[in-house]
PDB file of N, CA and C in Angstrom:
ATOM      1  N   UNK A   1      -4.505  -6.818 -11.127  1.00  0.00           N
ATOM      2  CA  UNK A   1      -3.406  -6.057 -10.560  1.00  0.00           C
ATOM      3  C   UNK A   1      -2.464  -7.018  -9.850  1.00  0.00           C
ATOM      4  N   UNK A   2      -0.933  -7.148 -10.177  1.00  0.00           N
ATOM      5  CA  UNK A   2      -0.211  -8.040  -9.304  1.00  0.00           C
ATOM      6  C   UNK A   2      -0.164  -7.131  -8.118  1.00  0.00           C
ATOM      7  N   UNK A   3       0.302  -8.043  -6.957  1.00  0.00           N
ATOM      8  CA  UNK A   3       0.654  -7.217  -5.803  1.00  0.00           C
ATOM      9  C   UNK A   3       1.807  -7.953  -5.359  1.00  0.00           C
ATOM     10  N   UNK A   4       2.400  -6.817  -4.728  1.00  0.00           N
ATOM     11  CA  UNK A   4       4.019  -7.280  -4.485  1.00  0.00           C
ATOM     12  C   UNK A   4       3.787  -7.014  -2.602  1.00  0.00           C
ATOM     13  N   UNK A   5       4.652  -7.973  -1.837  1.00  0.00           N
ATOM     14  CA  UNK A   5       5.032  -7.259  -0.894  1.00  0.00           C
ATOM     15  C   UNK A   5       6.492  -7.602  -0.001  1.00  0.00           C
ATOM     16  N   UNK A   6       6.711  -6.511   1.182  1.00  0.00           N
ATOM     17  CA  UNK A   6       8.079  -6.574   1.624  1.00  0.00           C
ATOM     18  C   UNK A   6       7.531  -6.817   2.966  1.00  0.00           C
ATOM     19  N   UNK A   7       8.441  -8.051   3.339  1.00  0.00           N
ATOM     20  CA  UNK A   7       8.047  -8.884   5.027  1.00  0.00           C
ATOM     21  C   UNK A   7       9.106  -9.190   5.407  1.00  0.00           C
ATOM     22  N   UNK A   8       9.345  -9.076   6.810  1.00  0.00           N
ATOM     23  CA  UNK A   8      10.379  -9.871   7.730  1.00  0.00           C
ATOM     24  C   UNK A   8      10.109 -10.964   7.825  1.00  0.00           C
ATOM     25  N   UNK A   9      11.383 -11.772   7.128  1.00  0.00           N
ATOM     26  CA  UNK A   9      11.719 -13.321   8.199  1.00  0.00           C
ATOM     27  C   UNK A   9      11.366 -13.346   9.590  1.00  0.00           C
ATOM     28  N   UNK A  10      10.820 -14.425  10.255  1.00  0.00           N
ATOM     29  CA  UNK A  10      10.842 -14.600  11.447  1.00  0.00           C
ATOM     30  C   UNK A  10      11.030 -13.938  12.398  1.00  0.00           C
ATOM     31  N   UNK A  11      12.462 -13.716  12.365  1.00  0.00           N
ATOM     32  CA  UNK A  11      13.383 -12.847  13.641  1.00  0.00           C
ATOM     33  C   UNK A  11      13.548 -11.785  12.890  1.00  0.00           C
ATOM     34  N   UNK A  12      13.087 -11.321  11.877  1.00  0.00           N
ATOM     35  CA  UNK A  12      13.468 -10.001  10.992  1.00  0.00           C
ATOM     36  C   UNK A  12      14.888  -9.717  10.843  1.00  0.00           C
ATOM     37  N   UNK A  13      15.678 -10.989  10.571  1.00  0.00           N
ATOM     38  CA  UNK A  13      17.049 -10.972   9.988  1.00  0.00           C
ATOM     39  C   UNK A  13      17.090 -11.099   8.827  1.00  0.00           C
ATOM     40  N   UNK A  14      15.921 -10.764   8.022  1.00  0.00           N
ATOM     41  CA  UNK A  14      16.505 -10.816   6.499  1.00  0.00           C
ATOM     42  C   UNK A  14      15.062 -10.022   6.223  1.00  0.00           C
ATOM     43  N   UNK A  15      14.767  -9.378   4.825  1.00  0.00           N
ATOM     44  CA  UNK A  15      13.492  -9.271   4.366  1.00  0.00           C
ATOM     45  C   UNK A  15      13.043  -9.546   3.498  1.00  0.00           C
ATOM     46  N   UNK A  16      11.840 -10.282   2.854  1.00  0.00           N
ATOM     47  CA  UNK A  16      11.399 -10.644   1.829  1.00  0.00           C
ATOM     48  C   UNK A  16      10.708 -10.063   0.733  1.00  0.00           C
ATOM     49  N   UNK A  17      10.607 -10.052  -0.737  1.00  0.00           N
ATOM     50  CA  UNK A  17      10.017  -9.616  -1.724  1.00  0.00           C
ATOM     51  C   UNK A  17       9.269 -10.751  -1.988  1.00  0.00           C
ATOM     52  N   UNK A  18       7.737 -10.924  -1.969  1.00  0.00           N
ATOM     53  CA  UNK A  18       6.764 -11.698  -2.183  1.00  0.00           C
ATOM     54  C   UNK A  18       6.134 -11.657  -3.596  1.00  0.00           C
ATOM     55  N   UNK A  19       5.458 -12.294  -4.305  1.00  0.00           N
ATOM     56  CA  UNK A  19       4.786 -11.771  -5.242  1.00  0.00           C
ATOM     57  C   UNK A  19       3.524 -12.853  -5.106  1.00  0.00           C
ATOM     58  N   UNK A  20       2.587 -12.159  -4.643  1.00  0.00           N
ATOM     59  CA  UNK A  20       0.773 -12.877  -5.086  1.00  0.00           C
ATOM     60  C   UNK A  20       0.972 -13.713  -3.615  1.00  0.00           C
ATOM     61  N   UNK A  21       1.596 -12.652  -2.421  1.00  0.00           N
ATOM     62  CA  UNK A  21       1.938 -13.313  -1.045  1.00  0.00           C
ATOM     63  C   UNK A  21       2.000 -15.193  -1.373  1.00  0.00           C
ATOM     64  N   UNK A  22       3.214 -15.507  -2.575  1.00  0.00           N
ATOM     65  CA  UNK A  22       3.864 -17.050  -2.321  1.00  0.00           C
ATOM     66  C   UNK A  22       4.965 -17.085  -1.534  1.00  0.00           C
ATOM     67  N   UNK A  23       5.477 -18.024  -1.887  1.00  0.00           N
ATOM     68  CA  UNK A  23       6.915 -17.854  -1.295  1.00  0.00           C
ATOM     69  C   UNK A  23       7.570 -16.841  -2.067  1.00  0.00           C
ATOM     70  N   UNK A  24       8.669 -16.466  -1.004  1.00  0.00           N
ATOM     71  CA  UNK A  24       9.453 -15.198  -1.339  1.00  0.00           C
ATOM     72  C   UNK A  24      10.284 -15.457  -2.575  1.00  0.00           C
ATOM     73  N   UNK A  25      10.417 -14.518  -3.516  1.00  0.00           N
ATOM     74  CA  UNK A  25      10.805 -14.585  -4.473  1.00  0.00           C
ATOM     75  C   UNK A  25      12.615 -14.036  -4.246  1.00  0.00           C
ATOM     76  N   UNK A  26      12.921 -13.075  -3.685  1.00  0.00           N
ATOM     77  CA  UNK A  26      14.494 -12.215  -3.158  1.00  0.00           C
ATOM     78  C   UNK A  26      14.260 -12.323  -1.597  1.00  0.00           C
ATOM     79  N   UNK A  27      15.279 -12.300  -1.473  1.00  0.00           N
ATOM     80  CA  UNK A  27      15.425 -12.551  -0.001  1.00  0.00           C
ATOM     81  C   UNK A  27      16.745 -11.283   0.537  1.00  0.00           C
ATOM     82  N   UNK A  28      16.559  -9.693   1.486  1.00  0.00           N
ATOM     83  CA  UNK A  28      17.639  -9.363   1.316  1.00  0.00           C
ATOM     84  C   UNK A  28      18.019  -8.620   3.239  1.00  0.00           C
ATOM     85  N   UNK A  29      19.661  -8.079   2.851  1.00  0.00           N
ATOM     86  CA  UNK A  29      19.496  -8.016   4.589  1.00  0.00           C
ATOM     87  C   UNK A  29      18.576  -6.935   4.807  1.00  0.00           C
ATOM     88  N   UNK A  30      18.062  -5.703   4.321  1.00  0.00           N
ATOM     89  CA  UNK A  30      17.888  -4.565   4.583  1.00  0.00           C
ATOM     90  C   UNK A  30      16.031  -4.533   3.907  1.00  0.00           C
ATOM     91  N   UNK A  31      15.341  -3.746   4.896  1.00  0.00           N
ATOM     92  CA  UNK A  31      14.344  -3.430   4.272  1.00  0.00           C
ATOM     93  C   UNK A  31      14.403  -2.879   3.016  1.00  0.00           C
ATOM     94  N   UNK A  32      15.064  -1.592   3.128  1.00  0.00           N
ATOM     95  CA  UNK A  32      15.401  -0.603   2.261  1.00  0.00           C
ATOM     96  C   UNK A  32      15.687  -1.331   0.831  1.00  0.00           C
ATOM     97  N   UNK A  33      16.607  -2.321   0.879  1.00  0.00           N
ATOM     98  CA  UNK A  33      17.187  -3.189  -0.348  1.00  0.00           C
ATOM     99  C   UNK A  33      15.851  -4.018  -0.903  1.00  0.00           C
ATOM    100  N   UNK A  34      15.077  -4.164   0.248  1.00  0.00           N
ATOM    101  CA  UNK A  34      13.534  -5.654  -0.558  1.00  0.00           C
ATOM    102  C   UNK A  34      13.283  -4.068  -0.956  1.00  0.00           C
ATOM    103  N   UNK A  35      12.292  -3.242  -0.269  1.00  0.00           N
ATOM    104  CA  UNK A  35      11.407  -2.247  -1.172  1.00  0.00           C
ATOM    105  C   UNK A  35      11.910  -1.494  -2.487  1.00  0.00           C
ATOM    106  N   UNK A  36      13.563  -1.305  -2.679  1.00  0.00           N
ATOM    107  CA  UNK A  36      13.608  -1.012  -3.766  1.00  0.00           C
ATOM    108  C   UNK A  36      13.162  -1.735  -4.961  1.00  0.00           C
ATOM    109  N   UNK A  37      13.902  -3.498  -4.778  1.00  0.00           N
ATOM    110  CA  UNK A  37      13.354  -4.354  -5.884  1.00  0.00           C
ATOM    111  C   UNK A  37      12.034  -4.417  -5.922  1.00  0.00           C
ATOM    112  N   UNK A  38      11.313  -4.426  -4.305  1.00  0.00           N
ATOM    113  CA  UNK A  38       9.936  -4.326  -5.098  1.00  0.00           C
ATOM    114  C   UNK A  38       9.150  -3.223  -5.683  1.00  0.00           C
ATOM    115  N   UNK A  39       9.985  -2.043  -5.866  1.00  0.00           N
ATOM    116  CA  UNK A  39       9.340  -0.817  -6.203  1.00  0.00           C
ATOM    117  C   UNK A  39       9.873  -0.984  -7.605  1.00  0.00           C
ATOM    118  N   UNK A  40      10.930  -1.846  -8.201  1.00  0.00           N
ATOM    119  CA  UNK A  40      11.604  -1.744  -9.412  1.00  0.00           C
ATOM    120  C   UNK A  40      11.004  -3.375 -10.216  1.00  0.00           C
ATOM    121  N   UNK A  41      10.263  -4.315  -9.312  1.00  0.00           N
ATOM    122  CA  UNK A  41       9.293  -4.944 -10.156  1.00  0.00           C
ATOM    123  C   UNK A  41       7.995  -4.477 -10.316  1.00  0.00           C
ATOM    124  N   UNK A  42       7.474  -3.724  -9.987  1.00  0.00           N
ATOM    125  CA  UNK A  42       6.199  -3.131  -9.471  1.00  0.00           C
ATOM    126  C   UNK A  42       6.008  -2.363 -10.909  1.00  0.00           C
ATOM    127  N   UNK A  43       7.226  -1.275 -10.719  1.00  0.00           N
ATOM    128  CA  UNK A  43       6.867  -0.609 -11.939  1.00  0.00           C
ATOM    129  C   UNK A  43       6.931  -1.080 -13.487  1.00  0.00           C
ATOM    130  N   UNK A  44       7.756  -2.294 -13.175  1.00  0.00           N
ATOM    131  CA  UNK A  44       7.479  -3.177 -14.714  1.00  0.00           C
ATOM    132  C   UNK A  44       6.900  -3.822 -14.985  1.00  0.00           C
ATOM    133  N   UNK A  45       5.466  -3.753 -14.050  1.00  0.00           N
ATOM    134  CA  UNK A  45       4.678  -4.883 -14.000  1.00  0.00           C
ATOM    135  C   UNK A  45       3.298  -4.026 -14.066  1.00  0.00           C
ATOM    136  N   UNK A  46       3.294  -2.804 -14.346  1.00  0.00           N
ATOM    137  CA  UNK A  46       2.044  -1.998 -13.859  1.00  0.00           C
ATOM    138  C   UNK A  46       0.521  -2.512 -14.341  1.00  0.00           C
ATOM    139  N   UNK A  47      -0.678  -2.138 -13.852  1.00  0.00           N
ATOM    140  CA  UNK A  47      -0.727  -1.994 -12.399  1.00  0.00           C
ATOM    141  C   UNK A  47      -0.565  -3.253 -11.342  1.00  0.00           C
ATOM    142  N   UNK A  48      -0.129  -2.585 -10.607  1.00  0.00           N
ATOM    143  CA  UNK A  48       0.458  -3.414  -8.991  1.00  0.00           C
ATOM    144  C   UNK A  48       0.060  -2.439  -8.089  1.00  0.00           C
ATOM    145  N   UNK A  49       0.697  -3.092  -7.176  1.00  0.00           N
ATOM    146  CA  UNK A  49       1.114  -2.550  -5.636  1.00  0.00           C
ATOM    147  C   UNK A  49       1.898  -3.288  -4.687  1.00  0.00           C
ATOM    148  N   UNK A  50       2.508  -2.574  -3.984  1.00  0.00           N
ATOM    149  CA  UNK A  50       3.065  -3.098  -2.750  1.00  0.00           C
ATOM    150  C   UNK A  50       2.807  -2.923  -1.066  1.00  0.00           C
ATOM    151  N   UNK A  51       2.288  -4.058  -0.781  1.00  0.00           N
ATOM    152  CA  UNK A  51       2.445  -3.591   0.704  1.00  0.00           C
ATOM    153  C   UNK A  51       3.435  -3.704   1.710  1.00  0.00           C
ATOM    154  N   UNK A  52       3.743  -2.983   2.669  1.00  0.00           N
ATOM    155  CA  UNK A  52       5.154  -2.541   3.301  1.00  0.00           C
ATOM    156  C   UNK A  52       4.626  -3.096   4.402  1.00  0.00           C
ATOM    157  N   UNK A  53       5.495  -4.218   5.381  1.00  0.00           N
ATOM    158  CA  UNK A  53       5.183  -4.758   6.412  1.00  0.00           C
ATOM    159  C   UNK A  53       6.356  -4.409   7.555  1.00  0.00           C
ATOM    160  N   UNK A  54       5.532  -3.871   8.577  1.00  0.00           N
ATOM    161  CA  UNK A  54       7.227  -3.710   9.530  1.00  0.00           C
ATOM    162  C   UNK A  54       7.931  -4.842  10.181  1.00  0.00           C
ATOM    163  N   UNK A  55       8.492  -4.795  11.316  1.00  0.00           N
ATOM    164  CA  UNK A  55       9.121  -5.814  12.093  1.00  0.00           C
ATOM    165  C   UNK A  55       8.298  -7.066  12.431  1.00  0.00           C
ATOM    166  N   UNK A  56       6.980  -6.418  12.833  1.00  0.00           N
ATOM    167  CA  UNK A  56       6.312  -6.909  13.793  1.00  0.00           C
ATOM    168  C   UNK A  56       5.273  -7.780  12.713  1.00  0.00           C
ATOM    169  N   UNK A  57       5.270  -7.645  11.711  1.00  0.00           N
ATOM    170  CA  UNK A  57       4.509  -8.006  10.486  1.00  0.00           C
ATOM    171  C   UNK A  57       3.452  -7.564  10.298  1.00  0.00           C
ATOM    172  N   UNK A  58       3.372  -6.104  10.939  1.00  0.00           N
ATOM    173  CA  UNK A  58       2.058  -5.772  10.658  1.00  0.00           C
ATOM    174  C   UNK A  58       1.630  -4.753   9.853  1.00  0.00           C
ATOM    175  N   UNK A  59       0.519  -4.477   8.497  1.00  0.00           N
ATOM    176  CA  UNK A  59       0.943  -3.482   7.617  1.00  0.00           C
ATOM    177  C   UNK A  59       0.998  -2.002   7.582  1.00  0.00           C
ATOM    178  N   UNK A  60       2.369  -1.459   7.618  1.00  0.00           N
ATOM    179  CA  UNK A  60       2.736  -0.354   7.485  1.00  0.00           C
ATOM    180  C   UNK A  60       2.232   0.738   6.516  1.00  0.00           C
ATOM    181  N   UNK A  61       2.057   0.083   5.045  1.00  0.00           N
ATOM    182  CA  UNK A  61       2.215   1.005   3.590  1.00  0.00           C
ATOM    183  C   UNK A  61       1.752   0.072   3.026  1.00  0.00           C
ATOM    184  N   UNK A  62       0.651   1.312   1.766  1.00  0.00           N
ATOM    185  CA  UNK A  62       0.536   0.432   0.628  1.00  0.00           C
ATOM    186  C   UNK A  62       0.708   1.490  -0.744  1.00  0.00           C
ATOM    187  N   UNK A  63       1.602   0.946  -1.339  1.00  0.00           N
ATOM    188  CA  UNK A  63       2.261   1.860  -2.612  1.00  0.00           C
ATOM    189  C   UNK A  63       1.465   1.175  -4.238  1.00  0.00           C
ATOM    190  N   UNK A  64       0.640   2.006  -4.672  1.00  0.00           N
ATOM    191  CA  UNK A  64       0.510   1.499  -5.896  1.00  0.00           C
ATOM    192  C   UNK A  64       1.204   1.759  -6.916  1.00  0.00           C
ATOM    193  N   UNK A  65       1.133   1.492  -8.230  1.00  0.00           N
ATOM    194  CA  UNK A  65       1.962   1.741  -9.495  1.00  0.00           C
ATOM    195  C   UNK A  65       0.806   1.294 -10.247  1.00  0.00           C
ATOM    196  N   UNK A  66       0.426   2.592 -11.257  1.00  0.00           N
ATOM    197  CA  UNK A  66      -0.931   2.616 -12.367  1.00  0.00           C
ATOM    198  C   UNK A  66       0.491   3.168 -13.498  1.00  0.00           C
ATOM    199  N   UNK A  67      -0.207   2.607 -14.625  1.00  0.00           N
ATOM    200  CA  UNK A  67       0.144   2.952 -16.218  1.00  0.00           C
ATOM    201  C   UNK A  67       0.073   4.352 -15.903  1.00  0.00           C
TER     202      UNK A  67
END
């Protein structure tokens, strides 16, 4: 199963789309903007998941995607 996830930079001025927690693959201003791409690689990648990290980096959500 790949796993995707969405994390704050540092100061949570930007957010990241991870894949297999490497370095960030998209980098964008808005949570909202990382979880879409990662909900729109996720599903082309099935099965996955994503985990949703808040400000504080700590985990919020975990969204799977099955065939």
């Amino acid at each position: 199963m790949k796993e995707y996830s969405v994390v704050p930079n540092k100061d949570s001025s930007a957010w990241m789309v991870k894949i297999e927690d490497v370095s960030p693959v998209h980098s964008y201003n808005t949570k909202m903007e990382a979880i879409d791409k990662a909900k729109e690689l996720a599903v082309e990648d099935k099965p996955s998941k994503i985990s949703l990290y808040d400000g504080n980096q700590e985990l919020e959500d975990v969204l799977t995607f099955t065939s």
